[in-house]
N, C-alpha and C. Protein backbone atom coordinates (compact mmCIF):
# COMPACT_ATOMS: atom_id res chain seq x y z
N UNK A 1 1.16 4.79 25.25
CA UNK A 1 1.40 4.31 23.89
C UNK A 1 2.58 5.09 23.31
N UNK A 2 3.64 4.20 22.90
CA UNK A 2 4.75 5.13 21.93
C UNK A 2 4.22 5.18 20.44
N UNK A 3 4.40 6.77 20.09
CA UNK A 3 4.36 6.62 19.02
C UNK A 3 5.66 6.93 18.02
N UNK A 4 5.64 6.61 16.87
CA UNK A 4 6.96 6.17 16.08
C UNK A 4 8.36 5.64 16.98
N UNK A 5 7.82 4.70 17.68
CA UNK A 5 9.29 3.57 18.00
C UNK A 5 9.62 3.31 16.49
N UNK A 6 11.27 3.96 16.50
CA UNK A 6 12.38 3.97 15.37
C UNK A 6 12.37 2.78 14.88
N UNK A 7 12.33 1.38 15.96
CA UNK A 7 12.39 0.52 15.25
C UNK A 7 11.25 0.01 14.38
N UNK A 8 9.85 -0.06 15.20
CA UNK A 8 8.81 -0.27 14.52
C UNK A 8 8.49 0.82 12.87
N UNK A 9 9.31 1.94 12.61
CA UNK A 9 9.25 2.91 11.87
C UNK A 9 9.87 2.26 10.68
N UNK A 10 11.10 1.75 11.02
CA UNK A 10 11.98 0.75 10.28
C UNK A 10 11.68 -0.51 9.46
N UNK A 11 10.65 -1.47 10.46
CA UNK A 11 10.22 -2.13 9.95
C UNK A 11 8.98 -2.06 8.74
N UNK A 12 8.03 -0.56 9.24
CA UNK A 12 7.24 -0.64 8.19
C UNK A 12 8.14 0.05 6.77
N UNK A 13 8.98 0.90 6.95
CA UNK A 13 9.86 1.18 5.73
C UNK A 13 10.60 0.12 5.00
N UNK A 14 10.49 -0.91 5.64
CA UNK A 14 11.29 -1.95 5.03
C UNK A 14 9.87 -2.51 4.24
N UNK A 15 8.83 -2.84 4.63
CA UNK A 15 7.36 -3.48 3.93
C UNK A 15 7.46 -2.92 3.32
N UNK A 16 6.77 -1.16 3.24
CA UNK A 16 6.66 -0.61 2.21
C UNK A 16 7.09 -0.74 0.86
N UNK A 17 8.33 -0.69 1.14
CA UNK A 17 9.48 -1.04 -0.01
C UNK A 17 9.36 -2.25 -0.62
N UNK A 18 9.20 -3.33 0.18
CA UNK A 18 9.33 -4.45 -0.45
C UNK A 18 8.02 -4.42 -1.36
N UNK A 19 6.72 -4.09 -0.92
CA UNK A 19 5.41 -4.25 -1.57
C UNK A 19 5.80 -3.00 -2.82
N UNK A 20 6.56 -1.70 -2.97
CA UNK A 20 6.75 -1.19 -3.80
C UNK A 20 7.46 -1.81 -4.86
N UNK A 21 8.69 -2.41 -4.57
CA UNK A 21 9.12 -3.38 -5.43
C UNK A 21 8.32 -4.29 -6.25
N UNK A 22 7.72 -4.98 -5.47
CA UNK A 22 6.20 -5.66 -6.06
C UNK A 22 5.69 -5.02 -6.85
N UNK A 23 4.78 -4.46 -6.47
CA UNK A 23 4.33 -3.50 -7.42
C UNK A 23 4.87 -2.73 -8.80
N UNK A 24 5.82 -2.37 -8.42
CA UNK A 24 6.97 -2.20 -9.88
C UNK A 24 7.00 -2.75 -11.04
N UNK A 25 7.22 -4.28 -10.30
CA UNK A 25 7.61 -6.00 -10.87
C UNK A 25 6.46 -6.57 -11.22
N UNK A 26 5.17 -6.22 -10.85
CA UNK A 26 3.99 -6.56 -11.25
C UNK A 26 3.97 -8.57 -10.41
N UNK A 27 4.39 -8.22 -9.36
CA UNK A 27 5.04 -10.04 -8.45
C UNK A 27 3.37 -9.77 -7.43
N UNK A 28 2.40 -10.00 -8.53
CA UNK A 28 1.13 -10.09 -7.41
C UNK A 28 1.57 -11.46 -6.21
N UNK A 29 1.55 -12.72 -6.10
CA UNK A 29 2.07 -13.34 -5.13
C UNK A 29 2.70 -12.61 -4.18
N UNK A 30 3.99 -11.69 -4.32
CA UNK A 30 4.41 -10.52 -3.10
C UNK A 30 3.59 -9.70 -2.85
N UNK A 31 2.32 -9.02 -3.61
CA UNK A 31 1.83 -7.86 -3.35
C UNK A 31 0.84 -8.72 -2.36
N UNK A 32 0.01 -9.76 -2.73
CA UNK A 32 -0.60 -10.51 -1.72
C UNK A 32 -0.28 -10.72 -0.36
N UNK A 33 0.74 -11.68 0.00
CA UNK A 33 1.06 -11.50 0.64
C UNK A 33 1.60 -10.63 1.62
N UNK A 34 1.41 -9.23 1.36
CA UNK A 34 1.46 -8.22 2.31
C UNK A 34 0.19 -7.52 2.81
N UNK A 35 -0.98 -8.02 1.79
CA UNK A 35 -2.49 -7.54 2.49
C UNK A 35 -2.60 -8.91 3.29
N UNK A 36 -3.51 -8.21 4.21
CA UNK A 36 -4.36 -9.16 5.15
C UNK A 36 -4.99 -9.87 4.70
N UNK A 37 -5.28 -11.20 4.54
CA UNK A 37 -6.55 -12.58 3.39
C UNK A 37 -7.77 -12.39 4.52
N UNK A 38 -8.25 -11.59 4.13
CA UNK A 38 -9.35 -11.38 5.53
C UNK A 38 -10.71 -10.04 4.06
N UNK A 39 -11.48 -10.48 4.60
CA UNK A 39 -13.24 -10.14 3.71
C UNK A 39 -13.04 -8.37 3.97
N UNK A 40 -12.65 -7.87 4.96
CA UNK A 40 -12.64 -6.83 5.98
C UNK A 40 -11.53 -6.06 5.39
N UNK A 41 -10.63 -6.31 4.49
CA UNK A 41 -9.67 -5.81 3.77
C UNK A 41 -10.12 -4.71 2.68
N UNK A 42 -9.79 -3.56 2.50
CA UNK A 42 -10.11 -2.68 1.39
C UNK A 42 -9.09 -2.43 1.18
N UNK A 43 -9.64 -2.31 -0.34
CA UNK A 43 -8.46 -1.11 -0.93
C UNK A 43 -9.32 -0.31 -2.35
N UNK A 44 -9.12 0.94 -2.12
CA UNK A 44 -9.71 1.81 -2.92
C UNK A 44 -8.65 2.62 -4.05
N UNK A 45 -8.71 2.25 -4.97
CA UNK A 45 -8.14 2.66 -6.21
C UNK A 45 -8.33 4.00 -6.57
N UNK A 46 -7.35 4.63 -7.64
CA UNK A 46 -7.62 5.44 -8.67
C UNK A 46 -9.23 4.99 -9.75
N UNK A 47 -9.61 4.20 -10.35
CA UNK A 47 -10.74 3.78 -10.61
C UNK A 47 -11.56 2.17 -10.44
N UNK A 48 -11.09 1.80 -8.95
CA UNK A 48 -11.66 0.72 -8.61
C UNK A 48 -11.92 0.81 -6.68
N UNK A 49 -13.24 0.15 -6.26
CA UNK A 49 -12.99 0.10 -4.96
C UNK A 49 -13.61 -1.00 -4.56
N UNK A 50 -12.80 -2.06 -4.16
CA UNK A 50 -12.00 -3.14 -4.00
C UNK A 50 -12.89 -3.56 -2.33
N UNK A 51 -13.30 -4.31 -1.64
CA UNK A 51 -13.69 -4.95 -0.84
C UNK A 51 -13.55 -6.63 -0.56
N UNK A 52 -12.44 -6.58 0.69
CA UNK A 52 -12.02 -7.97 0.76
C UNK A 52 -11.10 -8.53 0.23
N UNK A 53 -10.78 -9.10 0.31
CA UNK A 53 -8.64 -9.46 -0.05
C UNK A 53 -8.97 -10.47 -1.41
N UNK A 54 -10.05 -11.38 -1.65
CA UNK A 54 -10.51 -12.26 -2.71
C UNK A 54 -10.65 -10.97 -3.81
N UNK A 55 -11.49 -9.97 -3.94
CA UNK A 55 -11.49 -9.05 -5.16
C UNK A 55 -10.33 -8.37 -5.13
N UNK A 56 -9.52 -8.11 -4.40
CA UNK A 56 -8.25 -7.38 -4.42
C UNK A 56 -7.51 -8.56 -5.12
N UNK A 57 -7.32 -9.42 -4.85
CA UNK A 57 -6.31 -10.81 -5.33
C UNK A 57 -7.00 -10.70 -7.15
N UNK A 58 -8.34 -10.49 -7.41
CA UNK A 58 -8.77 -11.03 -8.58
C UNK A 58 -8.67 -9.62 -9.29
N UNK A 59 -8.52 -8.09 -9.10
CA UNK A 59 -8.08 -7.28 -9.57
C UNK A 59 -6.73 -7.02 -9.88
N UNK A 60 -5.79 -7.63 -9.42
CA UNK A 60 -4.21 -7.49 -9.82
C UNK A 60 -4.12 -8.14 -10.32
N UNK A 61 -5.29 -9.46 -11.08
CA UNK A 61 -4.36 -10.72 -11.81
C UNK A 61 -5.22 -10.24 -13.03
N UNK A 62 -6.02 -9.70 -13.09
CA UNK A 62 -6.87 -8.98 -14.14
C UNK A 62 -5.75 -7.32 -14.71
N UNK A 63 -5.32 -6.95 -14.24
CA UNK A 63 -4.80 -5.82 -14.21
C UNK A 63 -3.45 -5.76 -15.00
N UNK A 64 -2.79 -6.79 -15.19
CA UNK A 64 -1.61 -6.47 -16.06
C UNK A 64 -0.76 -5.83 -15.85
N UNK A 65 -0.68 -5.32 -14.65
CA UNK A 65 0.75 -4.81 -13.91
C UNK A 65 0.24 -2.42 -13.51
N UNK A 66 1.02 -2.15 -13.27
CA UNK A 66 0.82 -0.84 -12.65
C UNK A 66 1.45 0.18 -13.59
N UNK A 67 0.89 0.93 -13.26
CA UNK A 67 2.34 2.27 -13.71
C UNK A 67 3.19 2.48 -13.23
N UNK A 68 3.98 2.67 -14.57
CA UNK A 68 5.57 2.45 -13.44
C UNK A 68 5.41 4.01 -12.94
N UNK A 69 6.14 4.30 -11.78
CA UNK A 69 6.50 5.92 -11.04
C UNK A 69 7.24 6.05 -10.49
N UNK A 70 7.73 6.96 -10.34
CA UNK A 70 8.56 7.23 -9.14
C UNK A 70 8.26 8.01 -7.72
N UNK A 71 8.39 7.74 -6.77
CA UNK A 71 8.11 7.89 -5.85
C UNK A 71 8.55 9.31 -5.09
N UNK A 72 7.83 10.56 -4.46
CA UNK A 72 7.65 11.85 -3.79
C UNK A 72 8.26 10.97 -2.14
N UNK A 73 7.52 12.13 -1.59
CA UNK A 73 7.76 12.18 -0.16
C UNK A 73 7.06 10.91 0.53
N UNK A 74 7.78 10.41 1.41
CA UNK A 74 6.76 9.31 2.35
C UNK A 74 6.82 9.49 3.43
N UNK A 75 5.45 9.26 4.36
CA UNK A 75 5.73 9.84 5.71
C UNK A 75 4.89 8.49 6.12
N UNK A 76 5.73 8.00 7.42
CA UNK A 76 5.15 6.53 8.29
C UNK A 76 4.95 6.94 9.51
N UNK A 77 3.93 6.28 10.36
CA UNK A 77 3.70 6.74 11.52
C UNK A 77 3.52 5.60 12.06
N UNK A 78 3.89 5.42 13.33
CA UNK A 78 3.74 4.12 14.17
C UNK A 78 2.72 4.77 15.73
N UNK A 79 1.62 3.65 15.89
CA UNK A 79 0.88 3.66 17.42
C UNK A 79 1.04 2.30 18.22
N UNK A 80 1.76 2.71 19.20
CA UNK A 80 1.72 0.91 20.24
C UNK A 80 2.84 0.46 18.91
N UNK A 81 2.52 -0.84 19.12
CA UNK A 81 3.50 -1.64 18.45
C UNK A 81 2.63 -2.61 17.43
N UNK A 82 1.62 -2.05 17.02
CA UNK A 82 0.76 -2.68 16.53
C UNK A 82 0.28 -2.88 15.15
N UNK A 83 0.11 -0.80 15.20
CA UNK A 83 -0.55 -0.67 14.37
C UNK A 83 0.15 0.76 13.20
N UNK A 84 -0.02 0.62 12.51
CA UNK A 84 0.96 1.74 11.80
C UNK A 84 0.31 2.51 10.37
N UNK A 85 0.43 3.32 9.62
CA UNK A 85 0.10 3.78 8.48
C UNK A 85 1.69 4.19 8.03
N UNK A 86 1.52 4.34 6.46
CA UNK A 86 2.46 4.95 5.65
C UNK A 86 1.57 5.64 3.76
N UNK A 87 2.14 6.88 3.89
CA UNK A 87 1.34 7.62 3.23
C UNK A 87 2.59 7.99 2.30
N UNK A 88 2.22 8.20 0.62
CA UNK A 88 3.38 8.33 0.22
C UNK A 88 2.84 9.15 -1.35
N UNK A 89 3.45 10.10 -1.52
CA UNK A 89 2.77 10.88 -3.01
C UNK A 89 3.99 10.26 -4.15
N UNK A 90 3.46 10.10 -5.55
CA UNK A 90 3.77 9.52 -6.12
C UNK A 90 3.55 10.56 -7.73
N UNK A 91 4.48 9.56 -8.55
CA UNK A 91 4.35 10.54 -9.69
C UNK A 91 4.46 9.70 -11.23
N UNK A 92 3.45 9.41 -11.72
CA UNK A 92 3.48 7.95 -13.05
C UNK A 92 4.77 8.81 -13.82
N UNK A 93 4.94 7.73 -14.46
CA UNK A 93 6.16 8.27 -15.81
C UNK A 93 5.53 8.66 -16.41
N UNK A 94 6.83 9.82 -16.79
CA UNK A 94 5.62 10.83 -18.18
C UNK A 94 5.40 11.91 -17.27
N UNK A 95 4.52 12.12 -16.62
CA UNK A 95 3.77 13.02 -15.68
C UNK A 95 4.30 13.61 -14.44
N UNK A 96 3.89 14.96 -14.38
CA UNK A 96 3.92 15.84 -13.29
C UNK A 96 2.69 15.85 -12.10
N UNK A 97 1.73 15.06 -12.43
CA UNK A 97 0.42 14.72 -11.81
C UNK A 97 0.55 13.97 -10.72
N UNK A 98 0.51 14.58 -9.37
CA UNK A 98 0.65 13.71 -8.28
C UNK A 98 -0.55 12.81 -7.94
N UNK A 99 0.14 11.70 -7.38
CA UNK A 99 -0.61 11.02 -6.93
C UNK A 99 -0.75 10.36 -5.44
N UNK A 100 -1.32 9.94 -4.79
CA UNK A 100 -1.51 9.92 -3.73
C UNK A 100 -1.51 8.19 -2.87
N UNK A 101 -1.04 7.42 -2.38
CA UNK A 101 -1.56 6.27 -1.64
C UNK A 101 -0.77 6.48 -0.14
N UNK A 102 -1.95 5.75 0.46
CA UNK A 102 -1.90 5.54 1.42
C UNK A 102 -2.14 3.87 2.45
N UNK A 103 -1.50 3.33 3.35
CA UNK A 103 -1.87 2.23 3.41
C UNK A 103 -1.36 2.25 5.10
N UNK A 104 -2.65 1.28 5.84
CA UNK A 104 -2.87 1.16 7.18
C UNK A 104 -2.37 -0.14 7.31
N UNK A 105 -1.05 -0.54 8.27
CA UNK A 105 -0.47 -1.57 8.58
C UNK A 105 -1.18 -1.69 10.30
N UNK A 106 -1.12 -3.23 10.47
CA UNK A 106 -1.62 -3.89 11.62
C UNK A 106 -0.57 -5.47 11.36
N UNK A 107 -0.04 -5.28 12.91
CA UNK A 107 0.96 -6.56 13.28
C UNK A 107 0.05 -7.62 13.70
N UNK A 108 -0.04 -8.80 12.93
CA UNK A 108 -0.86 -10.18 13.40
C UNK A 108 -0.10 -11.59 14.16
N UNK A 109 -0.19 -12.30 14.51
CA UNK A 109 0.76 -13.02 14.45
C UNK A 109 1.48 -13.57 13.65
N UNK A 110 1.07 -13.40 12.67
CA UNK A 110 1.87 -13.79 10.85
C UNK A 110 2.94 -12.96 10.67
N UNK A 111 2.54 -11.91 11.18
CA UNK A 111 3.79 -10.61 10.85
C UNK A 111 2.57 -9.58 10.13
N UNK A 112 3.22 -8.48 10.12
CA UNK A 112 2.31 -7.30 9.38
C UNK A 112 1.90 -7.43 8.51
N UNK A 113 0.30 -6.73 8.07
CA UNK A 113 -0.04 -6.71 7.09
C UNK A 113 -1.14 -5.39 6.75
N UNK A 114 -0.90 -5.19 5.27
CA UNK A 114 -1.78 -4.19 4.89
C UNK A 114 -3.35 -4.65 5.07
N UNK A 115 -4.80 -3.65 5.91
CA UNK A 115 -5.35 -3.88 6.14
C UNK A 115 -6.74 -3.32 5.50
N UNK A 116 -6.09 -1.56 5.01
CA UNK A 116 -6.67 -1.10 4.07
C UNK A 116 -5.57 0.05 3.43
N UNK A 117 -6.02 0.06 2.12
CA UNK A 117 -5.11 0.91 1.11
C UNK A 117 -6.02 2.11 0.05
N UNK A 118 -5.34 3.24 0.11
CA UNK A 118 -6.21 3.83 -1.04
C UNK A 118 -5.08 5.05 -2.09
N UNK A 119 -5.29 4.78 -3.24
CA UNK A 119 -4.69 5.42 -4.15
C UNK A 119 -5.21 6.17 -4.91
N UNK A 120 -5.10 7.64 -5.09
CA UNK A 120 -6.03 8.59 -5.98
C UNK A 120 -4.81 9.41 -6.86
N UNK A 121 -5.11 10.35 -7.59
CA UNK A 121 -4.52 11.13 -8.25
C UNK A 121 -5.41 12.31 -8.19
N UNK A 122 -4.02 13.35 -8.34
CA UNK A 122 -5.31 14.71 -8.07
C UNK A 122 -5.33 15.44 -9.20
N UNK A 123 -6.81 15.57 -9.42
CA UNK A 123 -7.04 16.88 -10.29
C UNK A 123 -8.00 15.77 -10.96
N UNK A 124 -9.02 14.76 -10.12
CA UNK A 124 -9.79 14.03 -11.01
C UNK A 124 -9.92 12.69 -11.27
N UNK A 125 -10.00 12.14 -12.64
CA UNK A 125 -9.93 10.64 -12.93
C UNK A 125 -8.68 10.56 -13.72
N UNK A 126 -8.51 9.03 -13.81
CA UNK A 126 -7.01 8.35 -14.34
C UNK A 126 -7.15 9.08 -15.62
């Protein structure tokens, strides 16, 4: 198994980004489309934890968009050609309070997608 083929490294830096953009832009349709539409999908929030791509879809349209931040260090890791994570600390406007997400990529025949995600902040609750 290779791990971090440059190119596969590339490609998830390019997702990332794009779903960060999303996220920014509050473009749920883009943020969707980069999770998996599959029951088996998580994503665990700063104060929500999310099971299945249907409550994830019905929490961002409920949600009214994100905090805006700017973005710390990101570190991506690639296994096989398959399967990948990217972990990235983060920092809301306003604040010195890091925060934390992380998100597990898997290549389908659709093209990649986020499969599970989790976002915390440290030192507690939002």
């Amino acid at each position: 198994m290779r791990v971090n083929d440059p190119e596969i490294v590339a490609q998830i830096d390019a997702l990332f980004q794009q779903y960060e953009a999303a996220l920014m832009s509050d473009d749920v349709a883009a943020m969707d489309a980069l999770f998996h539409d599959d029951g088996a999908t998580v994503r665990y929030g700063v104060g929500e934890v999310l099971y299945g791509a249907d409550e994830i879809r019905a929490f961002r349209k409920g949600r009214g968009g994100s905090p805006q931040r700017r973005l710390g260090r990101l570190a991506i890791a690639t296994y096989g050609n398959d399967l990948a994570t990217a972990n990235v600390e983060f920092f809301r406007e306003g604040s010195d309070r890091r925060g934390r997400q992380s998100q597990t990529w898997v290549r389908f025949p659709e093209g990649w997608k986020i499969v599970s995600a989790h976002v915390s902040l440290e030192g507690g609750s939002p």
